[in-house]
N, C-alpha and C. Protein backbone atom coordinates (compact mmCIF):
# COMPACT_ATOMS: atom_id res chain seq x y z
N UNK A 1 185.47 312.62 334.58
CA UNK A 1 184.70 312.60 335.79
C UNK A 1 183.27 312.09 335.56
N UNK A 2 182.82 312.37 334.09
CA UNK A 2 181.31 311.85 334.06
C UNK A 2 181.67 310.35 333.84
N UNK A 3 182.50 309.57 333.30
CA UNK A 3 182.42 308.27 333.49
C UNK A 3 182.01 307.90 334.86
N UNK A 4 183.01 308.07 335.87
CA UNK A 4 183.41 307.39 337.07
C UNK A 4 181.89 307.90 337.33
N UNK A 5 181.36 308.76 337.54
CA UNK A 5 179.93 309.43 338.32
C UNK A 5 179.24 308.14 337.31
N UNK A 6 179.25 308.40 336.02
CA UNK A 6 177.91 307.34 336.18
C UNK A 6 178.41 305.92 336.25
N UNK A 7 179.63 305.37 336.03
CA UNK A 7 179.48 303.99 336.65
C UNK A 7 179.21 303.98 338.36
N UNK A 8 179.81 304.82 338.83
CA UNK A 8 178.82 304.92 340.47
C UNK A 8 177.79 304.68 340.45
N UNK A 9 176.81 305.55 339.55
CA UNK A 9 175.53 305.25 340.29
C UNK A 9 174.43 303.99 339.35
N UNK A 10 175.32 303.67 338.03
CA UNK A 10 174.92 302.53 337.60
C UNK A 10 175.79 301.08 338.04
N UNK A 11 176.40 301.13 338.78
CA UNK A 11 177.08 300.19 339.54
C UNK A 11 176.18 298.78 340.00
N UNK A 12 174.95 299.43 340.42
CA UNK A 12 174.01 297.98 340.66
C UNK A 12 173.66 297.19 339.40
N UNK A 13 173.33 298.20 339.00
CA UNK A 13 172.69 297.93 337.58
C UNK A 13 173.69 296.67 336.67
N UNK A 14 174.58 297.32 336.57
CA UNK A 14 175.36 296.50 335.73
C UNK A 14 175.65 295.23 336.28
N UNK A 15 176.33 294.95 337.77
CA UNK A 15 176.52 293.82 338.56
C UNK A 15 175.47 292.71 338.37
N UNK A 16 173.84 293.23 338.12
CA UNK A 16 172.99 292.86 338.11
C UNK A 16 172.69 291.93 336.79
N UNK A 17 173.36 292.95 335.84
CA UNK A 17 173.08 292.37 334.55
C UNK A 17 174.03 291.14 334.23
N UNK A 18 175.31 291.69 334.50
CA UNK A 18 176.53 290.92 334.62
C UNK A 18 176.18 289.11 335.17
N UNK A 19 175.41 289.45 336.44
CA UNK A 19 174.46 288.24 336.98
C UNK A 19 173.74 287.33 336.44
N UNK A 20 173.19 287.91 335.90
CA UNK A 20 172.04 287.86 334.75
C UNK A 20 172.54 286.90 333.41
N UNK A 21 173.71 287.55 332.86
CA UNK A 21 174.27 286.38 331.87
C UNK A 21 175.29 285.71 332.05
N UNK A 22 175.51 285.79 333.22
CA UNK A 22 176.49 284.86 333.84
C UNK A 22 175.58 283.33 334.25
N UNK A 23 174.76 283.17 334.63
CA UNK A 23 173.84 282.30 335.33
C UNK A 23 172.76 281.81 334.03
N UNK A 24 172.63 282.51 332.98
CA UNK A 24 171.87 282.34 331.54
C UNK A 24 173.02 281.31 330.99
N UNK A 25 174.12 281.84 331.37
CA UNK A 25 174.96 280.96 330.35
C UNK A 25 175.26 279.54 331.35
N UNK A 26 175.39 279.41 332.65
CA UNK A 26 175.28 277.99 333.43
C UNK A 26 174.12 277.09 333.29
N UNK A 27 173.47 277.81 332.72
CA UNK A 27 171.86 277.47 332.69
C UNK A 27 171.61 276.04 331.30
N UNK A 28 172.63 277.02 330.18
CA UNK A 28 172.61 276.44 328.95
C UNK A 28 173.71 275.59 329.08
N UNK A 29 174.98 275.46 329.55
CA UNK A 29 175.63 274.62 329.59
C UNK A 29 175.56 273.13 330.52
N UNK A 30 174.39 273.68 331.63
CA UNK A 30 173.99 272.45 332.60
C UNK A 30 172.83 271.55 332.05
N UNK A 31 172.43 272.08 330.88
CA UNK A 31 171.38 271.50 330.67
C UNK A 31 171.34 269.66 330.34
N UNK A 32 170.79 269.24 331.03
CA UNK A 32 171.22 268.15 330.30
C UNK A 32 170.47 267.15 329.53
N UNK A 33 171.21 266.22 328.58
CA UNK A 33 170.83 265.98 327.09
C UNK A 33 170.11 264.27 327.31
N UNK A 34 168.88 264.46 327.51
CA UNK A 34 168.41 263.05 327.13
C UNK A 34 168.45 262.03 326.13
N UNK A 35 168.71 260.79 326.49
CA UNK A 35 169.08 259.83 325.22
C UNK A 35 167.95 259.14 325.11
N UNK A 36 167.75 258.36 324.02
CA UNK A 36 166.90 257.15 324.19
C UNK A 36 166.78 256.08 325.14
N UNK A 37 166.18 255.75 325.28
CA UNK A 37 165.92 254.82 326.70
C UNK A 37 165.01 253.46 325.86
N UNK A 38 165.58 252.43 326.23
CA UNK A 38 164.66 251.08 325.80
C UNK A 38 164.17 250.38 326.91
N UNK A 39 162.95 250.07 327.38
CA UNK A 39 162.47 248.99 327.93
C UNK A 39 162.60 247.95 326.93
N UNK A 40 162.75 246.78 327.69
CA UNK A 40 162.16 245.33 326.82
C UNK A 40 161.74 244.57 328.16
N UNK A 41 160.60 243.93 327.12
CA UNK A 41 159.55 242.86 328.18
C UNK A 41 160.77 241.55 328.43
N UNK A 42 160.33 241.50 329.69
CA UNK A 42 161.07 240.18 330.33
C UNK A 42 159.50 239.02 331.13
N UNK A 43 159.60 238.06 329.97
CA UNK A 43 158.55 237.32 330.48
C UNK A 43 158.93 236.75 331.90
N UNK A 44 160.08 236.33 332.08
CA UNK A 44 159.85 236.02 333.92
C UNK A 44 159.76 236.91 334.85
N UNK A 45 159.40 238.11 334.70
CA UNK A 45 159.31 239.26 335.57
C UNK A 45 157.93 239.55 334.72
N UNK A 46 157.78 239.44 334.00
CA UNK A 46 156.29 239.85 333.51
C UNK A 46 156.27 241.60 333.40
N UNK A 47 157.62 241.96 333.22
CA UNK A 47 157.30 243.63 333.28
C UNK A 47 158.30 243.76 331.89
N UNK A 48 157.94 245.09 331.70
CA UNK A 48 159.01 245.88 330.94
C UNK A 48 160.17 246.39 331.56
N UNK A 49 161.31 246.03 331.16
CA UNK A 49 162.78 246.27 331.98
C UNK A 49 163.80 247.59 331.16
N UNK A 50 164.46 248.30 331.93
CA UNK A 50 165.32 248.68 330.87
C UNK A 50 166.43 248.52 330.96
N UNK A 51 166.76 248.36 329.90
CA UNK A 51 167.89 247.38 328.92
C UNK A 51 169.28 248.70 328.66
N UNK A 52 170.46 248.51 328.90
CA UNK A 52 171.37 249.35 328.89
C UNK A 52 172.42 248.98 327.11
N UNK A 53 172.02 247.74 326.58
CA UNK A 53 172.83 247.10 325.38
C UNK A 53 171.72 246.62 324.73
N UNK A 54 170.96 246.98 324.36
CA UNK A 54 169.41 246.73 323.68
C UNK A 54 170.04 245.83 322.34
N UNK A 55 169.50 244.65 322.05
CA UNK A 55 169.90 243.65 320.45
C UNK A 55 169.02 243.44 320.36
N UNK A 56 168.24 243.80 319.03
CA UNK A 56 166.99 243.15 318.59
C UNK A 56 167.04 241.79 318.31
N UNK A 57 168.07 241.46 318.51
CA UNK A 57 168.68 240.20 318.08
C UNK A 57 168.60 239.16 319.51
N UNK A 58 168.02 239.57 320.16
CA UNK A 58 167.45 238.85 321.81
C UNK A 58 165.98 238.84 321.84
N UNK A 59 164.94 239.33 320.77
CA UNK A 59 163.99 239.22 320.84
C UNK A 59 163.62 238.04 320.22
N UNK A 60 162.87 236.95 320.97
CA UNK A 60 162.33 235.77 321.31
C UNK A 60 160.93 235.47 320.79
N UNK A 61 160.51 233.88 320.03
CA UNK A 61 158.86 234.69 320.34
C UNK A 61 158.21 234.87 321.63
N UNK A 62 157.02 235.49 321.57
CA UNK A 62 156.43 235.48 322.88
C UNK A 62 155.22 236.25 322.30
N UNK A 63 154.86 236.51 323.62
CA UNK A 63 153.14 237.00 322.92
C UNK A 63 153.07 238.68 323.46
N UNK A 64 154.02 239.10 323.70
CA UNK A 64 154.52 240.52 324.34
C UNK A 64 154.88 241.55 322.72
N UNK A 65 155.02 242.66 322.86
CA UNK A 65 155.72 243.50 321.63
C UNK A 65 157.44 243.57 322.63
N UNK A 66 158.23 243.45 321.46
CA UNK A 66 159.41 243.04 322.38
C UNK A 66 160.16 244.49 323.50
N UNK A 67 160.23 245.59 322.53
CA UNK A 67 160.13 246.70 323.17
C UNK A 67 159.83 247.91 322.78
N UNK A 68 160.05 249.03 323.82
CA UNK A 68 159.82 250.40 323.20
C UNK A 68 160.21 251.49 323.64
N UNK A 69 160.64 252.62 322.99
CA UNK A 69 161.77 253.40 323.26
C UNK A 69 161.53 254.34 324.16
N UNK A 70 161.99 255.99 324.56
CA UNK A 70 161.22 256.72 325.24
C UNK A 70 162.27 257.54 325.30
N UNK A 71 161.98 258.84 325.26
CA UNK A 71 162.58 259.96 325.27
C UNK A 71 162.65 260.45 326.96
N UNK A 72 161.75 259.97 327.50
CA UNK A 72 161.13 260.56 328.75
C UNK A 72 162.38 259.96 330.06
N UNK A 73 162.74 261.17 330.60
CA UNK A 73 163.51 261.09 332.02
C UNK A 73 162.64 259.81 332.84
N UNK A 74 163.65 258.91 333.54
CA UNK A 74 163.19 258.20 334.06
C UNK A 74 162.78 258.66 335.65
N UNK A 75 162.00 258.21 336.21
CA UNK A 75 161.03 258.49 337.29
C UNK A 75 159.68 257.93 337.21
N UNK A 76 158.66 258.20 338.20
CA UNK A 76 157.13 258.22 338.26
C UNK A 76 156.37 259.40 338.31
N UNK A 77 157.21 260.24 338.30
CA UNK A 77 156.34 261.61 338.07
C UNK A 77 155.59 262.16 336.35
N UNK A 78 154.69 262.98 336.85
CA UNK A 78 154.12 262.84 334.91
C UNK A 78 155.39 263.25 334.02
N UNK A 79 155.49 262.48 333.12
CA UNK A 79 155.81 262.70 331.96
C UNK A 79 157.80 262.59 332.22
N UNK A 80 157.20 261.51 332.97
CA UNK A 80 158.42 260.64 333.40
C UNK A 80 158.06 259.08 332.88
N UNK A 81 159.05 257.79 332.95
CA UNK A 81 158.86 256.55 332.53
C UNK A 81 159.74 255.94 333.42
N UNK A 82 159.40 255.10 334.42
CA UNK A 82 160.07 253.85 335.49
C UNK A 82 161.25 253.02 334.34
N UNK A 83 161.94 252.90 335.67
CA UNK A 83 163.05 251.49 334.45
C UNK A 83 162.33 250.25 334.50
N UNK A 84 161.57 250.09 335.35
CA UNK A 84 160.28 248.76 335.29
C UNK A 84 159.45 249.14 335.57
N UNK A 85 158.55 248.89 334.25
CA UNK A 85 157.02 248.80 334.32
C UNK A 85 156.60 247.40 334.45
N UNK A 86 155.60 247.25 335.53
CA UNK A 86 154.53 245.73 335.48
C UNK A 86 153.43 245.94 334.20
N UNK A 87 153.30 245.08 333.70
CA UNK A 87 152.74 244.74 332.14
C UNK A 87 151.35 245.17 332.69
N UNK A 88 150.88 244.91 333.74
CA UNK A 88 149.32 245.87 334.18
C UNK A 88 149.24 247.08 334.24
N UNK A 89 150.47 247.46 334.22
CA UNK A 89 150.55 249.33 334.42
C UNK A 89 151.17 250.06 333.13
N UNK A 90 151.46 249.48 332.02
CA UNK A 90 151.62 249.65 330.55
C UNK A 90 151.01 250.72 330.27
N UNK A 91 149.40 250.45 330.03
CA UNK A 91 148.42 251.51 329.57
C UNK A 91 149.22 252.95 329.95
N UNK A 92 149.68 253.18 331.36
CA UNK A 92 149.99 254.43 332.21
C UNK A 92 150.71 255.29 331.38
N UNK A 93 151.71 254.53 330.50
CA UNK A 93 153.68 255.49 330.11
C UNK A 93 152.81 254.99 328.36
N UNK A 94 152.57 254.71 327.47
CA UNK A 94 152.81 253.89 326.71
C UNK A 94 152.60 255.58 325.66
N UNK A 95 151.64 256.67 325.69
CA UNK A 95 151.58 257.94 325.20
C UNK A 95 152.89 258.28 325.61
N UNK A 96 154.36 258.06 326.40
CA UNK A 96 155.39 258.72 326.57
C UNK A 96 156.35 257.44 325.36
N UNK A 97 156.25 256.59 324.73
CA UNK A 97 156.83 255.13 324.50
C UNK A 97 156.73 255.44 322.67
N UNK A 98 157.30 254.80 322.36
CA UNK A 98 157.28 254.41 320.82
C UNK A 98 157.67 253.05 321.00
N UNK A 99 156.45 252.25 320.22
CA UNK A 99 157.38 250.87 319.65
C UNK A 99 158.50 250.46 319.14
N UNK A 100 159.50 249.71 319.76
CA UNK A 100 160.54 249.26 318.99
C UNK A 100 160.80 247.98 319.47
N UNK A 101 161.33 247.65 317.90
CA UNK A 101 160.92 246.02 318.48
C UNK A 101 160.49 245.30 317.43
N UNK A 102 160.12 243.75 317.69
CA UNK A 102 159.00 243.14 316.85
C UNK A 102 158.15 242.94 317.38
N UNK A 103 156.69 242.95 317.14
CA UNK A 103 155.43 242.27 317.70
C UNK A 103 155.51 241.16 317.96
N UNK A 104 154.61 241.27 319.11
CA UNK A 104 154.24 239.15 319.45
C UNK A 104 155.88 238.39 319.94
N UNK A 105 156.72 239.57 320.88
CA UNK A 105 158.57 239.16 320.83
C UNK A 105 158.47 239.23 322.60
N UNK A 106 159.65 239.04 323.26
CA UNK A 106 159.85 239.53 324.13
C UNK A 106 161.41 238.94 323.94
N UNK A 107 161.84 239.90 325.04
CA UNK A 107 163.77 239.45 325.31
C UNK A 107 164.03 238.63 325.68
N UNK A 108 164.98 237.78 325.54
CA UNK A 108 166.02 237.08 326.15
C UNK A 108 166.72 238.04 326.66
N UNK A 109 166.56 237.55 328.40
CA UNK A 109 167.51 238.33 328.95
C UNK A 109 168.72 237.40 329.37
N UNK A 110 168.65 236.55 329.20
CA UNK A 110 170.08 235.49 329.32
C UNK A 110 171.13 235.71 328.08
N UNK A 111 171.18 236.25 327.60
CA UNK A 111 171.98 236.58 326.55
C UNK A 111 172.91 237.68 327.06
């Protein structure tokens, strides 16, 4: 009889908790897993593009760094990175960016 009495009156309690790591554990399994992300400069667009089959082996000369990587969810919100950046607005993402690439390159995007 003392079971049933106290799961009665701990009845919220537990449902609660039950809640609790039920929704901890959707939490960890929804999470989701960012990849690397490459822009590469496209001199006829004059921006940084991103590239879904990245070949360093399409970098061209040019007077651009050919590209650079980014951990960062794409968007415009902080500590986000656009799939095109205009080469005037560089400065903005480039603390979210790592170089990759060669210097002084840009893509062939006809390839």
């Amino acid at each position: 009889m003392k079971a049933i009495s106290f799961i009665k009156n701990n009845a919220m309690a537990m449902v609660a908790g039950a809640a609790i790591v039920v929704f901890s554990a959707f939490k960890i399994v929804d999470e989701p897993k960012q990849s690397t992300r490459i822009l590469a400069f496209n001199a006829t667009t004059n921006q940084y593009e991103e590239v879904a089959n990245y070949d360093p082996n399409n970098c061209d000369p040019g007077t651009q760094i050919c590209s650079y990587k980014t951990e960062a969810e794409s968007g415009s919100a902080p500590g986000r990175v656009p799939t095109q950046i205009p080469l005037d607005q560089l400065d903005n993402y480039l603390h979210l960016m790592d170089e990759n690439g060669l210097p002084n390159k840009q893509y062939n995007f006809s390839n």
